[in-house]
N, C-alpha and C. Protein backbone atom coordinates (compact mmCIF):
# COMPACT_ATOMS: atom_id res chain seq x y z
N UNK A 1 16.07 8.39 -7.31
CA UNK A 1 15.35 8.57 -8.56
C UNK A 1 13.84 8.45 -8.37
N UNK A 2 13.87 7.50 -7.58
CA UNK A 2 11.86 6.98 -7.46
C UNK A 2 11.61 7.45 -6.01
N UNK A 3 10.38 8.04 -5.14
CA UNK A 3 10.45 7.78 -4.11
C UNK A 3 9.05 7.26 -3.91
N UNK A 4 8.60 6.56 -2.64
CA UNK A 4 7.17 6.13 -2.68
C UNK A 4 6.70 6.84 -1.14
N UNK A 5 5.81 7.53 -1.18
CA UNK A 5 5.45 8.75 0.30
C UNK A 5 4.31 8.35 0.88
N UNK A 6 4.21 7.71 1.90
CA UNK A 6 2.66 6.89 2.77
C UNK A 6 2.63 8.37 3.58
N UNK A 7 1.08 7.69 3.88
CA UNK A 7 0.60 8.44 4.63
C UNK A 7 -0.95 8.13 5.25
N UNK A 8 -1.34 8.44 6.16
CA UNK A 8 -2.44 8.00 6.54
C UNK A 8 -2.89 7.39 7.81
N UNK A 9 -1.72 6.57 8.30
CA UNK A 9 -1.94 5.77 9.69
C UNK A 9 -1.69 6.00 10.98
N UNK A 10 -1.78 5.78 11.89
CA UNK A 10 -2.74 6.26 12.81
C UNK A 10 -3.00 5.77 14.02
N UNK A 11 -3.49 5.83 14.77
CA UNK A 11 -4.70 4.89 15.80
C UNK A 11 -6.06 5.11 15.94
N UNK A 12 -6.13 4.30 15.70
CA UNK A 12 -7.82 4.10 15.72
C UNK A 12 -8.43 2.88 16.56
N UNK A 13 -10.09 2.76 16.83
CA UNK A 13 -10.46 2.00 17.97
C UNK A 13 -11.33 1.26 17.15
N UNK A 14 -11.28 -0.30 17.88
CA UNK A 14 -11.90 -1.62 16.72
C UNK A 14 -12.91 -1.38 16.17
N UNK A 15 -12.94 -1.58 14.76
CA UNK A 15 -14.27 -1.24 14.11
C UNK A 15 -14.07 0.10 13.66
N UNK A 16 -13.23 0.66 13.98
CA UNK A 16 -13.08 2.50 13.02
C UNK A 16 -12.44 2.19 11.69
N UNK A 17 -12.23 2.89 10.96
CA UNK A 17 -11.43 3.25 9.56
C UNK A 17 -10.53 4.70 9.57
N UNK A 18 -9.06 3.62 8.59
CA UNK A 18 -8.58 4.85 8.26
C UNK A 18 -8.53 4.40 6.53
N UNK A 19 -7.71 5.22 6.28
CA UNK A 19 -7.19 5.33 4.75
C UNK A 19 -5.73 5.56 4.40
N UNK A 20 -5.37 4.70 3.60
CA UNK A 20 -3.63 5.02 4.00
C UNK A 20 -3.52 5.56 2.01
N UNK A 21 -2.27 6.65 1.87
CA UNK A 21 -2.50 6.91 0.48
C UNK A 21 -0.89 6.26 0.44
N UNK A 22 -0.23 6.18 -0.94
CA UNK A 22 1.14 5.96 -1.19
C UNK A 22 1.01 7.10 -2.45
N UNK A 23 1.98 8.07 -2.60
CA UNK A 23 1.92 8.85 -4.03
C UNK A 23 3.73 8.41 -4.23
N UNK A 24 3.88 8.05 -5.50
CA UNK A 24 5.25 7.76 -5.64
C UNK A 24 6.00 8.59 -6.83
N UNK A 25 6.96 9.64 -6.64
CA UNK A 25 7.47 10.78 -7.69
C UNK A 25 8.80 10.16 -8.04
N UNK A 26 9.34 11.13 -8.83
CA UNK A 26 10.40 10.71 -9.69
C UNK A 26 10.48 10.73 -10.77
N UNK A 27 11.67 9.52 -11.55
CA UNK A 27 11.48 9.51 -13.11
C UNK A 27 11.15 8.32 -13.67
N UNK A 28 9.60 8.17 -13.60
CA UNK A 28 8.78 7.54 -13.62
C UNK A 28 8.28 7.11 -15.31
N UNK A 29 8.63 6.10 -15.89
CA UNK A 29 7.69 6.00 -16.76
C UNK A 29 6.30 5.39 -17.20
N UNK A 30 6.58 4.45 -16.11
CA UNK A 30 5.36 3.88 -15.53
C UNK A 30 5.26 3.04 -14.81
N UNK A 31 4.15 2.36 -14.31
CA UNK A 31 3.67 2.13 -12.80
C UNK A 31 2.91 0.91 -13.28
N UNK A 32 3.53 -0.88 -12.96
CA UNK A 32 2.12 -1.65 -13.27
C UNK A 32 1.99 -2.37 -12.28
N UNK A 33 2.63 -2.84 -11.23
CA UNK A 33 1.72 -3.93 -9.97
C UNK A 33 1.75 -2.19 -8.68
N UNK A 34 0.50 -2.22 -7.88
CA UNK A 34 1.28 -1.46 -7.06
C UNK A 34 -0.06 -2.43 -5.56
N UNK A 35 1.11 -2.37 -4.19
CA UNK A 35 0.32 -3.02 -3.54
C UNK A 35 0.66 -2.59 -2.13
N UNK A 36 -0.16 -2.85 -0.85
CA UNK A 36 0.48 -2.34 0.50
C UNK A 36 0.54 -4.23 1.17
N UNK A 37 1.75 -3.73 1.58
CA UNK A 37 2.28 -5.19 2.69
C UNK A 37 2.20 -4.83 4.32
N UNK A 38 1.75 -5.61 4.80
CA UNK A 38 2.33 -5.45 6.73
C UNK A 38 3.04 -6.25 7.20
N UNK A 39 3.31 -5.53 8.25
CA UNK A 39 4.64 -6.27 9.44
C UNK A 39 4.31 -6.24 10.60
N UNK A 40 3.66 -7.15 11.36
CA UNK A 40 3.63 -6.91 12.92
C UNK A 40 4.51 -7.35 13.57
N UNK A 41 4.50 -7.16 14.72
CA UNK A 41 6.49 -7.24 15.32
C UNK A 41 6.10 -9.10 15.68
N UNK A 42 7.14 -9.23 15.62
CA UNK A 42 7.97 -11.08 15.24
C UNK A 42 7.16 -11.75 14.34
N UNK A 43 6.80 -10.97 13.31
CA UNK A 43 6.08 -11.78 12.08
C UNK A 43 6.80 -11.05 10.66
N UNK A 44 6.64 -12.05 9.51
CA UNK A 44 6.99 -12.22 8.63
C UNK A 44 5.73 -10.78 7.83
N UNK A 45 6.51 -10.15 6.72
CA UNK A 45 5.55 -9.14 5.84
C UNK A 45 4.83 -10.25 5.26
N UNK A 46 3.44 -9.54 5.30
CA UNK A 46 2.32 -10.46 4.69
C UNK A 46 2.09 -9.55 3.63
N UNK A 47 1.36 -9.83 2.13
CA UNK A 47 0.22 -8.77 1.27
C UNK A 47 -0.81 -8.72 1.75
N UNK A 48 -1.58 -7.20 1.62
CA UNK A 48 -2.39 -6.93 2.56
C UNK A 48 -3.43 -7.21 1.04
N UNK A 49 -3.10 -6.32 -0.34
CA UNK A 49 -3.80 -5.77 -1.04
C UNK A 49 -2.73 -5.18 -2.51
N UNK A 50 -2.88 -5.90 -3.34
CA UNK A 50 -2.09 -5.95 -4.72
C UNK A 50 -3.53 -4.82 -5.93
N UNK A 51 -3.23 -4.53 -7.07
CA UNK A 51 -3.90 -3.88 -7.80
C UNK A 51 -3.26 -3.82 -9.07
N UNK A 52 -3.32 -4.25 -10.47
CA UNK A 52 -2.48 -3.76 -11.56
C UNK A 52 -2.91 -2.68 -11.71
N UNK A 53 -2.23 -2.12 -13.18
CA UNK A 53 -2.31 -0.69 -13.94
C UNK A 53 -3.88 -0.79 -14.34
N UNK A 54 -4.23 -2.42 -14.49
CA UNK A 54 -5.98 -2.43 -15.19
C UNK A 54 -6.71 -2.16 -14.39
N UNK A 55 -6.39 -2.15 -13.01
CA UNK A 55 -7.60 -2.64 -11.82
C UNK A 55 -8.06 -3.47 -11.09
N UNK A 56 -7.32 -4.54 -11.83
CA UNK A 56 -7.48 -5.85 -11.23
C UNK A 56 -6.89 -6.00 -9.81
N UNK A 57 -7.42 -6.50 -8.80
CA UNK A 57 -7.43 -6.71 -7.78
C UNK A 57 -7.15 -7.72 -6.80
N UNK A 58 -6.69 -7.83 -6.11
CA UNK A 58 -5.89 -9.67 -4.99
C UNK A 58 -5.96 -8.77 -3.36
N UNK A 59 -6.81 -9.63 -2.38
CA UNK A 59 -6.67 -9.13 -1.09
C UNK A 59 -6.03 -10.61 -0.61
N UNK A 60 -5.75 -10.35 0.91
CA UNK A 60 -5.34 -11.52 1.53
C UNK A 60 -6.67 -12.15 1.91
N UNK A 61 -7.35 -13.01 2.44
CA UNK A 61 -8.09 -13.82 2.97
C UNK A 61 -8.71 -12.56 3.98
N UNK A 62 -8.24 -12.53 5.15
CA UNK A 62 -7.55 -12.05 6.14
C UNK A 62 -8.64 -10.62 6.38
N UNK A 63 -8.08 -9.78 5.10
CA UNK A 63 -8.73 -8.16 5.17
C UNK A 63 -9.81 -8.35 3.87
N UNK A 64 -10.01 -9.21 3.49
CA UNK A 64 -11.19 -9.22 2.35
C UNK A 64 -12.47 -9.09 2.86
N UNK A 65 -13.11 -8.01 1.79
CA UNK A 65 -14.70 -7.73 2.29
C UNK A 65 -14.40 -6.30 3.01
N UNK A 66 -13.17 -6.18 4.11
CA UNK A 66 -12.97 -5.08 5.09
C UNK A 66 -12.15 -3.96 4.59
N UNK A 67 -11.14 -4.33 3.69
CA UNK A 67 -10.08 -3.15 3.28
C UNK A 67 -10.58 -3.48 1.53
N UNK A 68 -10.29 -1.66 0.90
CA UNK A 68 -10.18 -1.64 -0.68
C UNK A 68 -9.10 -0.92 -0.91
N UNK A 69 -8.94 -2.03 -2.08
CA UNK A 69 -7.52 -1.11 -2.23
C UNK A 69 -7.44 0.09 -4.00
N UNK A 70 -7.13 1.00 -4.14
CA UNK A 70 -7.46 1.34 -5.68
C UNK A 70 -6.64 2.12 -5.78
N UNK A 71 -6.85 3.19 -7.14
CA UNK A 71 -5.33 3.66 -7.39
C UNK A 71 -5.52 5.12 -8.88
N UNK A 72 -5.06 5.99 -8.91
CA UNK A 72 -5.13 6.80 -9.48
C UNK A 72 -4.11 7.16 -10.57
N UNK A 73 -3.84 6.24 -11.59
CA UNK A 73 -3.07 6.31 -12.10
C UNK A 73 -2.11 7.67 -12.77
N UNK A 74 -3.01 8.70 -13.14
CA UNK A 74 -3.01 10.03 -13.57
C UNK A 74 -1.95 10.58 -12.13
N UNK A 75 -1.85 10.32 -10.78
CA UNK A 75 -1.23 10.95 -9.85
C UNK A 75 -0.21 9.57 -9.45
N UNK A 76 0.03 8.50 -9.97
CA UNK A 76 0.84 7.55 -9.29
C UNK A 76 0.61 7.39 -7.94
N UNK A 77 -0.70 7.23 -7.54
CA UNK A 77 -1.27 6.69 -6.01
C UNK A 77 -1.73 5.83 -5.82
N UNK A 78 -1.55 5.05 -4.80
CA UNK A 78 -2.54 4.11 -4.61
C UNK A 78 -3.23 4.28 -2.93
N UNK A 79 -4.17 3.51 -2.85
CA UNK A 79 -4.77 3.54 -1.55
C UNK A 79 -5.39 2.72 -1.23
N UNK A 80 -5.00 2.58 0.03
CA UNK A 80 -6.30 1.46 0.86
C UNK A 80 -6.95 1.92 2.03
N UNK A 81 -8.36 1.38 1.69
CA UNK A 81 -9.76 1.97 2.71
C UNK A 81 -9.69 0.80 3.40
N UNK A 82 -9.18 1.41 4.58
CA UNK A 82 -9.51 -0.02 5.63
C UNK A 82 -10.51 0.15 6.87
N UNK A 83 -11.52 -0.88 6.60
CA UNK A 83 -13.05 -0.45 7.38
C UNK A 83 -13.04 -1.71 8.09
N UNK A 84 -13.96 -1.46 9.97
CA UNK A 84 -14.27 -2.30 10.26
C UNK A 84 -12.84 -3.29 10.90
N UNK A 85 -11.88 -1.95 11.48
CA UNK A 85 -10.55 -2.87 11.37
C UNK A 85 -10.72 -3.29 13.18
N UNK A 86 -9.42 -4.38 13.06
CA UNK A 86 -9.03 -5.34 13.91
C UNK A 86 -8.13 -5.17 14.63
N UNK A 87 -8.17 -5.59 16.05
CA UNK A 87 -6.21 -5.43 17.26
C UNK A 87 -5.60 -6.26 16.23
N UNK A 88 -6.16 -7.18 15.23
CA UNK A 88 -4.89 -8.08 14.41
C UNK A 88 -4.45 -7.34 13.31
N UNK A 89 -4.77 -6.39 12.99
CA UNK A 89 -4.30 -5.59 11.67
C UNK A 89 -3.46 -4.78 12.41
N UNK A 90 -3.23 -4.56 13.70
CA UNK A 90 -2.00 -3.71 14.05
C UNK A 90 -0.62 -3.77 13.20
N UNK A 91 -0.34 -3.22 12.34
CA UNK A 91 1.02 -3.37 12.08
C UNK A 91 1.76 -1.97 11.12
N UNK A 92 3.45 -2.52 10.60
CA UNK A 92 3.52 -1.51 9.63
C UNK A 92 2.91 -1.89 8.56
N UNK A 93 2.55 -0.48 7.94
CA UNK A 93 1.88 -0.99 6.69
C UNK A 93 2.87 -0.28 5.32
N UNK A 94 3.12 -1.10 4.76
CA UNK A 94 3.97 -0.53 3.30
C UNK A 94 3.83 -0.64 2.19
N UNK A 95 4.02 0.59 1.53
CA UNK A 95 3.41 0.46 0.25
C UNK A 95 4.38 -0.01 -1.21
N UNK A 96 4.34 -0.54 -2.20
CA UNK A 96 5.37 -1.05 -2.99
C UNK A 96 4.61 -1.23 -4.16
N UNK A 97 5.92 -1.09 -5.57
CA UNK A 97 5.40 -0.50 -7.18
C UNK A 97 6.65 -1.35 -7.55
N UNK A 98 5.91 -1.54 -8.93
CA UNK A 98 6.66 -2.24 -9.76
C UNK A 98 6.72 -0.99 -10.94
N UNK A 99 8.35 -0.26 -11.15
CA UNK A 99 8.02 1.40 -11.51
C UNK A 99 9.14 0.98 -12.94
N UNK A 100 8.65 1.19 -13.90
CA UNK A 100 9.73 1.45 -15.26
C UNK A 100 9.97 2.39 -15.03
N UNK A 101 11.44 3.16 -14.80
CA UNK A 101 11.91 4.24 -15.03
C UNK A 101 12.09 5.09 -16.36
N UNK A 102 12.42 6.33 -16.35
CA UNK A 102 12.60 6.90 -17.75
C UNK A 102 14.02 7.03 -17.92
N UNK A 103 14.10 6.21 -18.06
CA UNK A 103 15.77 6.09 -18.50
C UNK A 103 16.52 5.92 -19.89
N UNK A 104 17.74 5.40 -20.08
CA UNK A 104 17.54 5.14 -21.51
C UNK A 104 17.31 3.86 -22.01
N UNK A 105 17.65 2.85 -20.88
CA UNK A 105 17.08 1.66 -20.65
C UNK A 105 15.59 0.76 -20.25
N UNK A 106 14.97 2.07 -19.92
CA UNK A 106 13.63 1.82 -19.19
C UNK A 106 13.58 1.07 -18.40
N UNK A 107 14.34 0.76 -17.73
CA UNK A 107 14.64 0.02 -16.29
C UNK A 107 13.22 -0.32 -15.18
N UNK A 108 13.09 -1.71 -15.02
CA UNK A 108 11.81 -1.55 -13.91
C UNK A 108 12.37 -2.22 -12.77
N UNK A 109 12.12 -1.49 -11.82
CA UNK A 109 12.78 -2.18 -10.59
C UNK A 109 11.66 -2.25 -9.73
N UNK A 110 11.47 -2.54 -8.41
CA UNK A 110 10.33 -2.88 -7.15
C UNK A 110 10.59 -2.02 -6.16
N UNK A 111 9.98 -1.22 -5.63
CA UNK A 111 9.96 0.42 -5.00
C UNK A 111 9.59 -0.18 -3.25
N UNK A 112 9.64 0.44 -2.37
CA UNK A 112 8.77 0.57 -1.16
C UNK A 112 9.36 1.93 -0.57
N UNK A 113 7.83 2.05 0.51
CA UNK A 113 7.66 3.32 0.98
C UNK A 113 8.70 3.02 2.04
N UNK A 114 8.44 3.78 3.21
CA UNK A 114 9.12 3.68 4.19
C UNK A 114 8.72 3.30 5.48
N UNK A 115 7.05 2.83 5.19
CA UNK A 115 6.63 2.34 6.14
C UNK A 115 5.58 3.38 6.59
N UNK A 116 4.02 3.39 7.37
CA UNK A 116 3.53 3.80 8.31
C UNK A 116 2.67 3.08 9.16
N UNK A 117 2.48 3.40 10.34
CA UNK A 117 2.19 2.22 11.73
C UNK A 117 0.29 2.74 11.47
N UNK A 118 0.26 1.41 11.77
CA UNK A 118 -1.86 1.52 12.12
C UNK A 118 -1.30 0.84 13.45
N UNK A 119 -2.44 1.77 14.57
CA UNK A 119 -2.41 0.62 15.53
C UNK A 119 -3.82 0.77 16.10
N UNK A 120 -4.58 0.19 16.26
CA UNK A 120 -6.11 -0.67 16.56
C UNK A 120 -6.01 -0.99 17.73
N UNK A 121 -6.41 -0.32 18.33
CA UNK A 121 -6.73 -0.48 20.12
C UNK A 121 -7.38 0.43 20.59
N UNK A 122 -8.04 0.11 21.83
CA UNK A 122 -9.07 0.77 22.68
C UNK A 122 -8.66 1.60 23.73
């Protein structure tokens, strides 16, 4: 019914930028937390970067100041500009929505993409 489609990541060398997008289709009625998480291998998913439907905004410690995260509500996207990146930001990066469906219930359930890899090395 919902799907969530990354895209963007990459390799890149310390201190470059990429941009990762998430566009999420379906039967959508609406869209209010949407955020990207990572996974580096034998670690636990961290939040990288949360955003409501208002704009409001939550980074981790971690990527604050370095990654933005924002979102286009009109296309159900979100994105994060990640500048100035790190060998420690190597990971998967995933994107995830908190999506009311159009149903007859209006159902909201918690979405994720399927994952795409940044990897930060020289």
């Amino acid at each position: 019914q919902v799907q969530l489609v990354e895209s963007g990541g990459g390799l890149v060398q310390p201190g470059g930028s990429l941009r990762l997008s998430c566009a999420a289709s379906g039967s959508i009625f609406s869209i209010s937390a949407m955020g990207w998480y990572r996974q580096a291998p034998g670690k636990q998913r961290e939040l990288v970067a949360a955003i409501t439907s208002g704009g409001s905004t939550n980074y981790a410690d971690s990527v604050r100041g370095r990654f933005t995260i924002s979102r286009d509500n009109a296309k159900n996207t979100v994105y994060l500009q990640m500048n100035s990146l790190k060998p420690e930001d190597t990971a998967v990066y995933y994107c995830n929505a908190e999506i009311r469906l159009r149903d007859p219930y209006y159902t909201e359930n918690d979405y994720w993409g399927q994952g795409t890899q940044v990897t930060v090395s020289s």
